[in-house]
Protein backbone atom coordinates (compact mmCIF):
# COMPACT_ATOMS: atom_id res chain seq x y z
CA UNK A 1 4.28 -4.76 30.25
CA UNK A 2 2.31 -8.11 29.61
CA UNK A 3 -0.11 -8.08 26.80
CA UNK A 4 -2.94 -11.01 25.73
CA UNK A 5 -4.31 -11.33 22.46
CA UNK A 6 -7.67 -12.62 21.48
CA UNK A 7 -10.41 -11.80 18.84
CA UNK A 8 -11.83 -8.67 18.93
CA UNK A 9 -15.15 -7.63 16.98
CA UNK A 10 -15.30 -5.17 13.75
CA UNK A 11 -16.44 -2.70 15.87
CA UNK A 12 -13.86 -2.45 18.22
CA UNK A 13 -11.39 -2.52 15.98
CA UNK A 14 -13.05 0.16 13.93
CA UNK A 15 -12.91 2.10 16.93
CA UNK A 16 -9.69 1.72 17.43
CA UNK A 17 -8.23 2.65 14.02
CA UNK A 18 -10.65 5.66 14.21
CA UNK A 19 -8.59 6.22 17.62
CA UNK A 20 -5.40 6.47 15.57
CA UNK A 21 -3.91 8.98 13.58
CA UNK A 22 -3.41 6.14 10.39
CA UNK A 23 -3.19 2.82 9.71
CA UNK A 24 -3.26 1.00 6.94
CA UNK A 25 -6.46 0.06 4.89
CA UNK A 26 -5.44 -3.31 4.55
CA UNK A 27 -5.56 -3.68 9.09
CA UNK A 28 -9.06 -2.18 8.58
CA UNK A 29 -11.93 -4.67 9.53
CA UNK A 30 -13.53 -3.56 6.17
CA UNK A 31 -10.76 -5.29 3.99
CA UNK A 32 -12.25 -8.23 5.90
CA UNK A 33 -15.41 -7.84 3.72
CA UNK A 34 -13.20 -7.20 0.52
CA UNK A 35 -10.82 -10.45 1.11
CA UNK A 36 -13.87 -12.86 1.01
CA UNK A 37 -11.88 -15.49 -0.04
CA UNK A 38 -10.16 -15.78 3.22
CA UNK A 39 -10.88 -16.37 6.44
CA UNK A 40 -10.69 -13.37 8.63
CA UNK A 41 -10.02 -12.34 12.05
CA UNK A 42 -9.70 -8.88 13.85
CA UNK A 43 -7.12 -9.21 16.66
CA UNK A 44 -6.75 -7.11 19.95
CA UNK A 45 -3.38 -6.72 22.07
CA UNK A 46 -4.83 -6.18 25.67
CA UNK A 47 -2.90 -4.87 28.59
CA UNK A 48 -5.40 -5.60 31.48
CA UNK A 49 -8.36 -4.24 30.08
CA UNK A 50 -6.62 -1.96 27.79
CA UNK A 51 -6.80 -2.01 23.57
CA UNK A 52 -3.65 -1.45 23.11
CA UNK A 53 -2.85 -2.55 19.84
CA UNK A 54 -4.85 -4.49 16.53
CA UNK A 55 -4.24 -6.76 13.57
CA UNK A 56 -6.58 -7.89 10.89
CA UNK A 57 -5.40 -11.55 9.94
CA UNK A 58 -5.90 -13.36 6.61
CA UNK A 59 -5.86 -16.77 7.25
CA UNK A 60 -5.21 -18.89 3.75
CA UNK A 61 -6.53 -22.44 4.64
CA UNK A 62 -4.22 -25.70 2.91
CA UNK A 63 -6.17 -28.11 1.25
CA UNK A 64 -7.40 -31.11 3.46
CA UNK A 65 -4.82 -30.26 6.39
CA UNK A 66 -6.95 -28.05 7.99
CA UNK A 67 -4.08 -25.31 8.52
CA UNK A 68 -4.03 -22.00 7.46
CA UNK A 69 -1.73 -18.98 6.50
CA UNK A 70 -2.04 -16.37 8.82
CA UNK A 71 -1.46 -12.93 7.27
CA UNK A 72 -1.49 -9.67 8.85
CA UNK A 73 -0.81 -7.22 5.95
CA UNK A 74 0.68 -4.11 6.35
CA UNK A 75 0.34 -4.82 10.45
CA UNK A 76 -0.26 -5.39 12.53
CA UNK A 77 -1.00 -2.14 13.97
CA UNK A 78 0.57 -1.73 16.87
CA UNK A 79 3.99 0.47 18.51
CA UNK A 80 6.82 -1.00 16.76
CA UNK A 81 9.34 1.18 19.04
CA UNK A 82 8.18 -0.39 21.72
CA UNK A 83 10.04 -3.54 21.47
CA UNK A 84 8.87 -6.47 19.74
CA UNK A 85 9.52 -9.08 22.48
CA UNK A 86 6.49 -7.76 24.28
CA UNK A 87 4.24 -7.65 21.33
CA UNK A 88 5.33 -10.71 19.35
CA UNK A 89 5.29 -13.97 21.41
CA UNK A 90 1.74 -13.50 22.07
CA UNK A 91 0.52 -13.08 18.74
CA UNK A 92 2.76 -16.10 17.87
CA UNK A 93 0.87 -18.27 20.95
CA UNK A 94 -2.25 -17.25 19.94
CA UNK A 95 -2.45 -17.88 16.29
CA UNK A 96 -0.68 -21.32 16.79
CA UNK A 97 -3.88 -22.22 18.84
CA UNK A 98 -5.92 -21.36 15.98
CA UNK A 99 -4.28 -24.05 13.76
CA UNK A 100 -1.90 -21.57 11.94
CA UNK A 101 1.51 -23.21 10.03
CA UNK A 102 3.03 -19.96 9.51
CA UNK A 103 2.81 -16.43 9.99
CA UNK A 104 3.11 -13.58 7.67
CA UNK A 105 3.46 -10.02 8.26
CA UNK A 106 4.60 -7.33 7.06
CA UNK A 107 5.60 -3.91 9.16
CA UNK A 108 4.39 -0.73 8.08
CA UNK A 109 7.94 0.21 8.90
CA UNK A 110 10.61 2.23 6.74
CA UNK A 111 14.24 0.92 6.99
CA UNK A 112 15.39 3.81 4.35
CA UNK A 113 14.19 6.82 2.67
CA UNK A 114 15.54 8.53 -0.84
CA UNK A 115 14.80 12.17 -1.96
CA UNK A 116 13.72 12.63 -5.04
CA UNK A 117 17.14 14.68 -5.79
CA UNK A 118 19.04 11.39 -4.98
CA UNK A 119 17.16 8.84 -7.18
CA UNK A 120 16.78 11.23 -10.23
CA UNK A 121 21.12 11.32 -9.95
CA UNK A 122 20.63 7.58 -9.73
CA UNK A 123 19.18 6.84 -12.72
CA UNK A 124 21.34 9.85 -14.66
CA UNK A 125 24.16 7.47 -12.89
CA UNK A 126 25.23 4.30 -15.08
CA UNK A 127 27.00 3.12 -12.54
CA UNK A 128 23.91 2.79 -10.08
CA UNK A 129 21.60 -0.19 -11.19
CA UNK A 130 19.37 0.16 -7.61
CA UNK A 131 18.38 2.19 -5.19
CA UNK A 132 20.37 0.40 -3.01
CA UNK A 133 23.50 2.19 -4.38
CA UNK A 134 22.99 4.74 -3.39
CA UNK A 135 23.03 5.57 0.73
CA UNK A 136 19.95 6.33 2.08
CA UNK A 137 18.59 7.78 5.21
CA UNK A 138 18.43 4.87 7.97
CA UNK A 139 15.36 4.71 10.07
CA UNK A 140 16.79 3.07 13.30
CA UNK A 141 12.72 1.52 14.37
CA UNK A 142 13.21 -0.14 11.02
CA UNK A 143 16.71 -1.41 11.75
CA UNK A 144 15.13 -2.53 15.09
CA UNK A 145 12.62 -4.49 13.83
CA UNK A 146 14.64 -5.88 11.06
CA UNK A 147 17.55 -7.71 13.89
CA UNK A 148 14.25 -8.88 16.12
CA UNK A 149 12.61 -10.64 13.34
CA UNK A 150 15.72 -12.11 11.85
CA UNK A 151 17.06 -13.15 15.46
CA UNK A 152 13.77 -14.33 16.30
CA UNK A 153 13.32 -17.11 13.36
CA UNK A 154 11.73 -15.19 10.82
CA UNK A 155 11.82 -15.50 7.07
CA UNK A 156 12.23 -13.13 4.76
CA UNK A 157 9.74 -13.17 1.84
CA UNK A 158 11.28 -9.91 0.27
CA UNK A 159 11.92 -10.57 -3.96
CA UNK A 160 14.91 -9.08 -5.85
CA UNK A 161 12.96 -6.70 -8.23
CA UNK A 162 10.78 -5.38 -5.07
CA UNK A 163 7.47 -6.83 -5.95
CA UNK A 164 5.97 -10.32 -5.17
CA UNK A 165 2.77 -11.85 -4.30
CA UNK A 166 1.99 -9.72 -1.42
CA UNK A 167 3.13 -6.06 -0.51
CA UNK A 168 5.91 -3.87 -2.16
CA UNK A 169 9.08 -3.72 -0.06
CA UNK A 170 9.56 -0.14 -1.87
CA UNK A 171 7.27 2.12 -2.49
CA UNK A 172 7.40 5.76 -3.51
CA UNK A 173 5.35 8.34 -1.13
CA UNK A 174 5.35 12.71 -1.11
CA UNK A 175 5.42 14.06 2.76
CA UNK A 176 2.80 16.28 3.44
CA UNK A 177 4.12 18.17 5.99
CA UNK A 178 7.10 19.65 6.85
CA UNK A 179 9.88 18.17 9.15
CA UNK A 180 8.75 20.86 12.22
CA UNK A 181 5.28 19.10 11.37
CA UNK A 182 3.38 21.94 10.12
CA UNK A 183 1.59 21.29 6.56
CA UNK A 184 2.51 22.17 3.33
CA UNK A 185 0.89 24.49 0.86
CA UNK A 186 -0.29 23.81 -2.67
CA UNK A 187 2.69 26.23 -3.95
CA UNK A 188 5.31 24.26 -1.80
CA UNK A 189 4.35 20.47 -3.08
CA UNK A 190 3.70 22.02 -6.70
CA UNK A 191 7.01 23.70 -6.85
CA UNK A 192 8.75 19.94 -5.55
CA UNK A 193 7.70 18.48 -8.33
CA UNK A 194 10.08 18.76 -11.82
CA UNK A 195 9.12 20.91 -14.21
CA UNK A 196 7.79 18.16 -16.59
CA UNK A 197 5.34 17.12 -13.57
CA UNK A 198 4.19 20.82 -13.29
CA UNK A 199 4.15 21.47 -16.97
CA UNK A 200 1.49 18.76 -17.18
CA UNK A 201 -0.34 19.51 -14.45
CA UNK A 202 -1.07 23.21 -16.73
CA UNK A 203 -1.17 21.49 -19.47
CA UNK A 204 -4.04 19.82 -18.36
CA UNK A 205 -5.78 22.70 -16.85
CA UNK A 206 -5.59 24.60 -20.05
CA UNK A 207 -6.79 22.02 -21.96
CA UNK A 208 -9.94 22.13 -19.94
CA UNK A 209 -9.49 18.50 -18.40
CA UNK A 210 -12.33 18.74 -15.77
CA UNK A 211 -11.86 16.30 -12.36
CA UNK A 212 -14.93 15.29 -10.48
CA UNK A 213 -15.03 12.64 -7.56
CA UNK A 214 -18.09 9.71 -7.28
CA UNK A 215 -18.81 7.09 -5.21
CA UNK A 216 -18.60 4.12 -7.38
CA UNK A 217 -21.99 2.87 -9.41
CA UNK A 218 -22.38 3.51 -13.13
CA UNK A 219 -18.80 5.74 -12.84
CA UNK A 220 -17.41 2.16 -11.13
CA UNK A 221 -18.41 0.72 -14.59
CA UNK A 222 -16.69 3.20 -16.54
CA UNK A 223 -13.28 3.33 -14.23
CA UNK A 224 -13.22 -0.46 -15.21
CA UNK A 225 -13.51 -0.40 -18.50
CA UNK A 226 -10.66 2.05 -18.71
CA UNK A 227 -8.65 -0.17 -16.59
CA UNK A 228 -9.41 -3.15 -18.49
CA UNK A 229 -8.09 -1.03 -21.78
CA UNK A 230 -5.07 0.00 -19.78
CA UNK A 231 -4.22 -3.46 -18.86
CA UNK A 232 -4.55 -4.59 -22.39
CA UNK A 233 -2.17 -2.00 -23.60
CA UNK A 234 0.38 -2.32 -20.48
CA UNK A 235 0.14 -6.37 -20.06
CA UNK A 236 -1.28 -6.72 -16.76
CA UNK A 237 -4.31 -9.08 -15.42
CA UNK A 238 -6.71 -6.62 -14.53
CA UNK A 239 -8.93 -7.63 -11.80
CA UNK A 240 -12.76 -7.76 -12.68
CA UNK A 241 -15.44 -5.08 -11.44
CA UNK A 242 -16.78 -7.46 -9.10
CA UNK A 243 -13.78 -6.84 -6.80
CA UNK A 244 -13.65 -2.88 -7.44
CA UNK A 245 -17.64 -2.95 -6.47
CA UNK A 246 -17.37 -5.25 -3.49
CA UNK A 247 -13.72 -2.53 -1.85
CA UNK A 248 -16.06 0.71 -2.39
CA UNK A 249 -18.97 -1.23 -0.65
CA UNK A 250 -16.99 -2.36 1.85
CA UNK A 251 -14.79 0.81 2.63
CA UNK A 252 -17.60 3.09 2.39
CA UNK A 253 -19.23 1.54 5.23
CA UNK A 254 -16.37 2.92 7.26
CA UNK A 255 -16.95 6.43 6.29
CA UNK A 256 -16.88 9.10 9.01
CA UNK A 257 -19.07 11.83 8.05
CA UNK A 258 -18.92 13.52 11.81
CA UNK A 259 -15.04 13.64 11.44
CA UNK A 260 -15.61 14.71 7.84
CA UNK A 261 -13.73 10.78 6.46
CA UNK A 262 -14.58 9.26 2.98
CA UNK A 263 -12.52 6.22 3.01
CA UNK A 264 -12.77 5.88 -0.75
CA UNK A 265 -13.51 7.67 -3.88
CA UNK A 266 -13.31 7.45 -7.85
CA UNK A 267 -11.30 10.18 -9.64
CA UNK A 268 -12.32 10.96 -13.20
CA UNK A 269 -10.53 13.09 -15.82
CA UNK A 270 -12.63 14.26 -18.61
CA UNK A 271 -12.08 15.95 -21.59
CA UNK A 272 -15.18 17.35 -23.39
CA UNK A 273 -16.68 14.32 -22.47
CA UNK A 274 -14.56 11.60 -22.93
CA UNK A 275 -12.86 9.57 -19.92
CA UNK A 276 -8.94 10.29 -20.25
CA UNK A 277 -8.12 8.84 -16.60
CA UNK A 278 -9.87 7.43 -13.51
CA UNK A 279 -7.73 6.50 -10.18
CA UNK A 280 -9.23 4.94 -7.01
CA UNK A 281 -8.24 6.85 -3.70
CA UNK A 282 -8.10 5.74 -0.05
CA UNK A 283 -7.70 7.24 2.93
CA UNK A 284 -7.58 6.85 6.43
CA UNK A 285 -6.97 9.14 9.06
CA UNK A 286 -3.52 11.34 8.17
CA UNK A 287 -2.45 8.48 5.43
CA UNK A 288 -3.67 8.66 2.00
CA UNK A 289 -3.34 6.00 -1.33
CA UNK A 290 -3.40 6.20 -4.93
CA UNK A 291 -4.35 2.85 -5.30
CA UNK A 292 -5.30 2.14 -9.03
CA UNK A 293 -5.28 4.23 -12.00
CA UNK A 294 -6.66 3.65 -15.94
CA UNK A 295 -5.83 5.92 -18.57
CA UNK A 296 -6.77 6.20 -22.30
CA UNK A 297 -4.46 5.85 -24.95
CA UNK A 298 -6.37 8.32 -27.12
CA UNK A 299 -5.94 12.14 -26.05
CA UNK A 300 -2.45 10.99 -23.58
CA UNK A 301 -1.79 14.66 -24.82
CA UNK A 302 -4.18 16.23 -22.32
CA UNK A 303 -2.58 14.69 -19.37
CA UNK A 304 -5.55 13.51 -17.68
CA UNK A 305 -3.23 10.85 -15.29
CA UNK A 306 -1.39 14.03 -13.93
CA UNK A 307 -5.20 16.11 -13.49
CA UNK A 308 -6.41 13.08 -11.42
CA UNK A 309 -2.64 12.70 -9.44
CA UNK A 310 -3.20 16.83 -8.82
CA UNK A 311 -6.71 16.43 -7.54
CA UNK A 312 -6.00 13.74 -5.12
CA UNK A 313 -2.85 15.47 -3.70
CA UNK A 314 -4.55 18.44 -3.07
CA UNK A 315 -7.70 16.84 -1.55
CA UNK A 316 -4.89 15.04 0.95
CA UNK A 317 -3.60 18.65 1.70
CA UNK A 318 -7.01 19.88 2.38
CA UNK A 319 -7.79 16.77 4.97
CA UNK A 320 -4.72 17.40 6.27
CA UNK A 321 -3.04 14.27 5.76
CA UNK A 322 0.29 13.38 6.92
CA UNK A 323 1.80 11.64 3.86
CA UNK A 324 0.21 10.48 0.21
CA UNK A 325 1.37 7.62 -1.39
CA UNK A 326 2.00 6.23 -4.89
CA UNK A 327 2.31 2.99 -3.38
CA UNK A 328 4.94 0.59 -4.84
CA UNK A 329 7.79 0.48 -7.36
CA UNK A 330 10.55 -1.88 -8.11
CA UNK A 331 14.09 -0.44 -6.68
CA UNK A 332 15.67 -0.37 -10.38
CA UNK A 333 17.11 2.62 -11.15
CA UNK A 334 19.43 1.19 -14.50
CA UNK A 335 18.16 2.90 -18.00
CA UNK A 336 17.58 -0.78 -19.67
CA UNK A 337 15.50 -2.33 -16.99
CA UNK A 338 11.55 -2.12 -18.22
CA UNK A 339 10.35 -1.25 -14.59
CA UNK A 340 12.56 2.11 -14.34
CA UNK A 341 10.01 4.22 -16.28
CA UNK A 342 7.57 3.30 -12.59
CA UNK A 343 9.97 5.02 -10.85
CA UNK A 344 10.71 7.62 -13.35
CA UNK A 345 7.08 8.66 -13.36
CA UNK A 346 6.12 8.78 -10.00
CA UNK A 347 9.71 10.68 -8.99
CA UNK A 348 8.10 13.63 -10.80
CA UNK A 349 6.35 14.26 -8.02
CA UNK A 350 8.88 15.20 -5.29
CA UNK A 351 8.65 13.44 -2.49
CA UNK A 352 10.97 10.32 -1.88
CA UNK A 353 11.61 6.32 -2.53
CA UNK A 354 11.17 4.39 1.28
CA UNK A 355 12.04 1.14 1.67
CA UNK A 356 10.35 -1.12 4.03
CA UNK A 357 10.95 -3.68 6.66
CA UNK A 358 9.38 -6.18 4.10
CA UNK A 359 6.89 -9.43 4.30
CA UNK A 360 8.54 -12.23 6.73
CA UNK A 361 7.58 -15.39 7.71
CA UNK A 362 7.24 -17.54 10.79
CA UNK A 363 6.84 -21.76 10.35
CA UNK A 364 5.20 -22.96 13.01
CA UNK A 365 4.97 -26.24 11.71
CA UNK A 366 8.08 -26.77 9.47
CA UNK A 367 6.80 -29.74 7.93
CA UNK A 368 3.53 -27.89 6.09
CA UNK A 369 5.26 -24.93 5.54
CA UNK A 370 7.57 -26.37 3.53
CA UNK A 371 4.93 -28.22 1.47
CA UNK A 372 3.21 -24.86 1.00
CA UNK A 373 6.30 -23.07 -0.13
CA UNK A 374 7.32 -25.81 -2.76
CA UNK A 375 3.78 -25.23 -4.01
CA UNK A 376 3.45 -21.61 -4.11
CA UNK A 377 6.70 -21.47 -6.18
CA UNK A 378 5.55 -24.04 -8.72
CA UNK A 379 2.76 -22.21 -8.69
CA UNK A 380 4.14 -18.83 -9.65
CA UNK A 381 6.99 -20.28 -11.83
CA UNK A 382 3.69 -21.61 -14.42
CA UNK A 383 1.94 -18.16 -13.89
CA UNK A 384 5.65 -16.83 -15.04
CA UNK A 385 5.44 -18.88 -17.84
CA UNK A 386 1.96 -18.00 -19.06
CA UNK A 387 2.60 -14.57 -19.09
């Protein structure tokens, strides 16, 4: 099979991840509208007149040259058993013509999967310092993919710790359906979870910790300034409500109320009256995110973080997702590292750790890309430094 690529419009390619059982928010035309501050592109993969595939690229422009960055996060989407050769050179051809240096992307495809029985061992272990330790469940697609890229001239942009400046190579994710495919109950992903996780989980109900769902507005505003006072107290940059206001605006729009769809929604915890924990959740089609959380450091007693974590994974259950996911963690698993309590946390759940194929890059022209990489390392060595 031959395929072309050329630009496609939002429409068609919301049609097309509507035609699709999931796909990543980020290869959604609306994170076009959330990404502003790139230039943005939905992609089709035609075989004669035939959509057969889609990527949303971010193209990052260098200063002056007139080049860009092209990014296709968590894509593209298209069948990555079908062998790359087919699907890759014309991509490659196409964004060259569009003035592209390099090429980023990064496969929504697993290499290696953990249970949660294997990784809590792991960290008992002091003998295992990462989840690479311990032997995981190979994923032969992600093997695949991994020799095609690699033979092919590819980069990898994957950090030590798991987490750089794009998508986590690990992340941690509970199945919602068994391996015959059938769903899971409430009961059955409540009873995976440890007994701290569940304990919480009543502990929060019997507190009277009440869970409601919004929209965004005036609840937006509050979400944030939780977030803000959960950055302060965990050291993080928190990102400023303009962004939060300008994803719910723009994944909203892609709502599906004839198949019954939200794309996103604001989970609140209360407790008589005061905002214990907020989380943003995504969804589309069988694939749904936790994507940010906030909690107060007032009443942690009540467990509002675990009430919000409850409500989403039982919403998922109830749309009949496929999979939710706590997105990423760092693949430490040794007591003394700082990012082990991520893990530790979100392992509570059941479920398991997956690794990823990973970000990888393409130069097309050597010359710039190495000019850009030299920068974006000075770069994040000062941001190091400052924080």
């Amino acid at each position: 099979m031959t395929f072309t690529v050329r630009a496609i419009s939002p429409a068609e390619h919301l049609d097309h991840v509507r035609s699709r059982r999931s796909v990543s928010f980020q290869q959604t035309p609306a994170w076009a509208a959330v990404k502003t501050e790139w230039h943005t592109e939905s992609l089709g993969w035609y075989a004669g007149d035939r959509l057969a595939g889609t990527g949303l690229v971010l193209h990052r422009p260098v200063p002056r040259l007139g080049y860009t960055l092209a990014y296709l996060p968590w894509g593209p989407d298209i069948d990555w058993s079908g062998g790359l050769a087919v699907w890759f050179p014309p991509l490659v051809s196409y964004l060259r013509s569009q003035g592209a240096f390099a090429i980023r992307v990064a496969p929504p495809v697993p290499t290696d999967t953990w249970d949660a029985v294997q990784v809590k061992e792991g960290i008992a272990d002091p003998a295992v310092a990462r989840l690479t330790d311990l032997p995981g469940r190979p994923d032969p697609v992600g093997a695949e993919v991994t020799r095609y890229l690699r033979d092919s001239g590819w980069i990898p942009q994957n950090p030590e710790d798991g987490f750089g400046a794009g998508q986590p190579q690990f992340t941690y994710e509970i199945p919602l359906r068994r391996p015959d495919g059938s769903a899971r109950s409430e009961a059955e992903v409540l009873q995976g979870m440890n007994q701290l996780w569940r304990r919480n989980v009543k502990k929060a109900a019997k507190a009277g910790v009440e869970v409601t769902t919004s929209t965004g507005g005036e609840d937006l505003k509050a979400f944030h300034d939780l977030y803000v006072h959960t950055a302060e107290r965990d050291r993080f940059t928190p990102r400023p409500l303009g962004y939060f206001e300008k994803m719910f605006d723009a994944l909203a729009a892609e709502d599906s109320p004839e198949d019954g769809e939200q794309r996103i929604a604001l989970y609140l915890a209360r407790h008589d009256g005061d905002l214990v924990a907020a989380s943003i959740y995504v969804r589309v089609g069988g694939h749904a995110w936790y994507v940010y959380g906030a909690s107060s450091t007032e009443k942690r007693d009540v467990r509002g973080s675990n009430a919000c974590q409850w409500a989403m994974i039982r919403d998922s259950l109830a749309a009949g997702c496929d999979v939710y996911d706590l997105r990423g963690i760092t693949p430490t698993l040794s007591a003394d590292d700082p990012h082990v309590g991520l893990i530790q946390f979100k392992v509570g759940t059941g479920g398991q750790a997956v690794r990823y194929v990973g970000e990888w890059d393409l130069p097309l022209r050597p010359i710039v890309y190495r000019a850009f990489d030299l920068y974006m390392r000075r770069r994040n060595q000062k941001e190091g430094a400052h924080r």
